[in-house]
Protein backbone atom coordinates (compact mmCIF):
# COMPACT_ATOMS: atom_id res chain seq x y z
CA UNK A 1 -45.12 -85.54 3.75
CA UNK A 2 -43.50 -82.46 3.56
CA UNK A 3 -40.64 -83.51 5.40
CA UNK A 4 -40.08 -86.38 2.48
CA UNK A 5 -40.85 -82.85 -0.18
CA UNK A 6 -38.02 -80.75 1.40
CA UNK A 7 -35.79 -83.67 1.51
CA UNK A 8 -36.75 -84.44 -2.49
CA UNK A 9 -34.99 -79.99 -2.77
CA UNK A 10 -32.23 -80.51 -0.78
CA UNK A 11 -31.49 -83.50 -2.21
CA UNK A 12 -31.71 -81.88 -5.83
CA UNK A 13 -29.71 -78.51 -4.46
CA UNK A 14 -27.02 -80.55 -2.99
CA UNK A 15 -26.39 -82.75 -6.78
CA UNK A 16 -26.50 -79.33 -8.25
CA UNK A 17 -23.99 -78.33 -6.02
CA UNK A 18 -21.53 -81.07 -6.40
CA UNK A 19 -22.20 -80.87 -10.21
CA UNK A 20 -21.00 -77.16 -10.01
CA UNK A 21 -17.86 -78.39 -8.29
CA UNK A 22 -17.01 -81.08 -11.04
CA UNK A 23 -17.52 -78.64 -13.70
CA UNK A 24 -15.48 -76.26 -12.04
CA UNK A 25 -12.23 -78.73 -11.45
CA UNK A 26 -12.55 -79.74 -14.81
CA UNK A 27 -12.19 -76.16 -16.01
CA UNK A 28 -9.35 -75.88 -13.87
CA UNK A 29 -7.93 -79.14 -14.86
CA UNK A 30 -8.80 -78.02 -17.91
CA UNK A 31 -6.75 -74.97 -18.34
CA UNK A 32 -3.84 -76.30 -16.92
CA UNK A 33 -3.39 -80.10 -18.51
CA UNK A 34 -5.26 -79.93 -21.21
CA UNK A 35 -3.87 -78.29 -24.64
CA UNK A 36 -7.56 -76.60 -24.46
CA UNK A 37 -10.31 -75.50 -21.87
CA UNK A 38 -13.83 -76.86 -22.73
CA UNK A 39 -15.79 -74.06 -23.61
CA UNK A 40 -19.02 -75.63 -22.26
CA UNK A 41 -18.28 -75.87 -18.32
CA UNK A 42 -18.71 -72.38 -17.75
CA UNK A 43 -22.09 -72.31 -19.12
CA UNK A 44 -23.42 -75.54 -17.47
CA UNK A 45 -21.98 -74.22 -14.07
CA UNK A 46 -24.18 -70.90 -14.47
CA UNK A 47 -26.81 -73.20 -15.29
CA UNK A 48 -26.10 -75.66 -12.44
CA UNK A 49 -26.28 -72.63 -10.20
CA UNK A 50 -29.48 -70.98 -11.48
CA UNK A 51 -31.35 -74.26 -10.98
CA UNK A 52 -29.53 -75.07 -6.93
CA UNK A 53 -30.80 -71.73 -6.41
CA UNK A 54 -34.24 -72.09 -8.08
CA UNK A 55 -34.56 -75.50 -5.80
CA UNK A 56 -33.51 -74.53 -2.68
CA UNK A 57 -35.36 -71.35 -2.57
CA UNK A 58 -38.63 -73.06 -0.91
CA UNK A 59 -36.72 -75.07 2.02
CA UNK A 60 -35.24 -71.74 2.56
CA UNK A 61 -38.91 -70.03 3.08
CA UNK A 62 -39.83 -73.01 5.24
CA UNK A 63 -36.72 -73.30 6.87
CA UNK A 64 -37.02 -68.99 7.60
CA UNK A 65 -33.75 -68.70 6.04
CA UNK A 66 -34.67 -66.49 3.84
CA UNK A 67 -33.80 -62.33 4.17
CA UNK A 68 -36.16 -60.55 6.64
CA UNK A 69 -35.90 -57.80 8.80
CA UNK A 70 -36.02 -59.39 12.39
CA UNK A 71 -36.93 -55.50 14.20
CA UNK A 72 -39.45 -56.22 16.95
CA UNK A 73 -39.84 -60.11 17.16
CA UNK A 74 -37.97 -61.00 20.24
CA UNK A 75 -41.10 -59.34 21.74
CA UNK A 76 -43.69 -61.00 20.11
CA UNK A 77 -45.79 -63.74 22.00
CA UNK A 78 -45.74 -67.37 20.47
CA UNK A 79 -49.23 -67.10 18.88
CA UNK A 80 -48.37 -63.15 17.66
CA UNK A 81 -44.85 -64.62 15.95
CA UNK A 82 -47.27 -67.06 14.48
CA UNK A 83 -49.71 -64.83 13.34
CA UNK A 84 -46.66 -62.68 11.91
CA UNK A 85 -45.26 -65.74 10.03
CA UNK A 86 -48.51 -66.56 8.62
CA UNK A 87 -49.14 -62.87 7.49
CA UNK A 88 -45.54 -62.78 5.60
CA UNK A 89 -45.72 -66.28 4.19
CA UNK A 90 -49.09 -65.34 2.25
CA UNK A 91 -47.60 -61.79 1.14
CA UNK A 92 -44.66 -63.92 -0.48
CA UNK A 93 -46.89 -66.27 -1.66
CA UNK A 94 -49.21 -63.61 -3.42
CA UNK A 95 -46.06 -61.94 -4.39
CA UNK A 96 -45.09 -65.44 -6.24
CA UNK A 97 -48.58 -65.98 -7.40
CA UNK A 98 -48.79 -62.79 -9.08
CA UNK A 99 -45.31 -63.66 -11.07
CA UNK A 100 -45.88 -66.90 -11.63
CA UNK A 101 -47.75 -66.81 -15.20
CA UNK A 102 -45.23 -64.03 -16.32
CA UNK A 103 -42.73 -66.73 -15.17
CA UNK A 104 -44.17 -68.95 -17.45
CA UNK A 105 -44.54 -66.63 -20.52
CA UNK A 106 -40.78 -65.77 -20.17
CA UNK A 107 -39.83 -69.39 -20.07
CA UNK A 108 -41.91 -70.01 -23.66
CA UNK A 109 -39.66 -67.62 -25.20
CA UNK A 110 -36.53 -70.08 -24.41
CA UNK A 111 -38.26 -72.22 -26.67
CA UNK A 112 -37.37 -71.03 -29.96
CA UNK A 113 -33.29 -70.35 -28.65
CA UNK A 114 -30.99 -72.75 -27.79
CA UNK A 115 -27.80 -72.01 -25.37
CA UNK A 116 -24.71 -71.02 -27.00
CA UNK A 117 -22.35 -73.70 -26.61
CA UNK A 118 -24.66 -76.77 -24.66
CA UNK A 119 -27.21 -76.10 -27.69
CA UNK A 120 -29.79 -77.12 -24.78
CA UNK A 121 -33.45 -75.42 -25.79
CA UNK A 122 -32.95 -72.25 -23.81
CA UNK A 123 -37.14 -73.52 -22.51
CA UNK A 124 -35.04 -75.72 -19.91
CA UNK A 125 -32.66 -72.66 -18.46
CA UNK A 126 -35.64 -70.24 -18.11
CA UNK A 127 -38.38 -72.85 -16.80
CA UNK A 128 -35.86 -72.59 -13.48
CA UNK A 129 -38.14 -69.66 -13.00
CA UNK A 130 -41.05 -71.48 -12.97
CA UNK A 131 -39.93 -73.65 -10.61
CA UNK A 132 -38.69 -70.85 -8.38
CA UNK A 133 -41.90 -69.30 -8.10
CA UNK A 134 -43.98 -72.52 -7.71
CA UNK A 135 -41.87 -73.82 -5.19
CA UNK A 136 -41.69 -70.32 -3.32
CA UNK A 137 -46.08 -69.86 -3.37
CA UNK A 138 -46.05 -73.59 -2.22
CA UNK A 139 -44.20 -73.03 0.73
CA UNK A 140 -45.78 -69.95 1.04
CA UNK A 141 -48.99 -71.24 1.39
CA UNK A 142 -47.70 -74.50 3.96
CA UNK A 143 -45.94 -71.32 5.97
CA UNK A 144 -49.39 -69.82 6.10
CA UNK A 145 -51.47 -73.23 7.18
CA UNK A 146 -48.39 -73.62 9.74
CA UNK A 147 -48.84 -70.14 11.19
CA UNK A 148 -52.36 -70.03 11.35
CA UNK A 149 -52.42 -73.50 12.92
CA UNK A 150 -49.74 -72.46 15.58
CA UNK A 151 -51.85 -69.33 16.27
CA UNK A 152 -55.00 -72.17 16.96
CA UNK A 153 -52.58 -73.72 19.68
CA UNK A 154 -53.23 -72.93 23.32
CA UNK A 155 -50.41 -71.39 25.52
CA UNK A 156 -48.73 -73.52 27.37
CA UNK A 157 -49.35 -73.03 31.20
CA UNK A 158 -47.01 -73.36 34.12
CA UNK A 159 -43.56 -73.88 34.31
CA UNK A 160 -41.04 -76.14 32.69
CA UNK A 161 -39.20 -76.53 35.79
């Protein structure tokens, strides 16, 4: 099931991505056929980009593709990595729990505002927040069950050859 959940981000990521990349070209095109630029394609790529970011930050915690500081786990045993991975996912996760309602409070102030030239109800822009932190202490906590499941495994004995 969480296979068919990261799919459901990347998925979403990728369409922001692409809708970046129209909004760009038509800038460009744009600027140099048209007698004027549309104002608006700026702000809806910033937009665009917030959200792909916002979306794709979980599959990037599940995925370890997120920044870390990799000093001393080349000699780590399988069930120590695991027990590693499971001890950073739930300090992210707390980290993202912990934000999460603030998150929330800073999107409600979008509500009375509305974008400067989209005149979308600036709730929409800053809710990417919320989503950022609810998808990041979701994956958290599967990176946690993961780790602590992989530390339940036994070693493999003998050889592979």
């Amino acid at each position: 099931m969480i296979g068919w959940i990261d799919t459901l981000f990347i998925v979403l990521a990728n369409l922001a991505l692409v809708a970046i990349a129209a909004t760009v070209m038509l800038q460009i095109s744009g600027r140099l056929f048209l007698p004027y630029s549309p104002a608006w394609t700026e702000e809806l790529s910033r937009y665009l980009f917030i959200y792909m970011v916002a979306l794709s930050s979980g599959v990037a915690i599940r995925r370890n593709r997120h920044v870390n500081v990799e000093l001393f786990h080349h000699r780590l045993g399988l069930q120590a990595r695991a027990g590693y991975q499971a001890l950073i996912s739930l300090m992210i996760g707390a980290f993202a729990g912990i934000l999460l309602p603030y998150a929330w409070l800073y999107a409600q102030n979008g509500a009375w505002q509305t974008s400067p030239t989209l005149k979308v109800p600036m709730l929409y822009i800053f809710f990417s927040t919320v989503v950022l932190y609810a998808l990041v202490l979701f994956y958290s906590v599967v990176g946690v069950i993961e780790g602590l499941m992989a530390m339940q495994r036994k070693p493999e004995t003998g050889s592979w050859k």
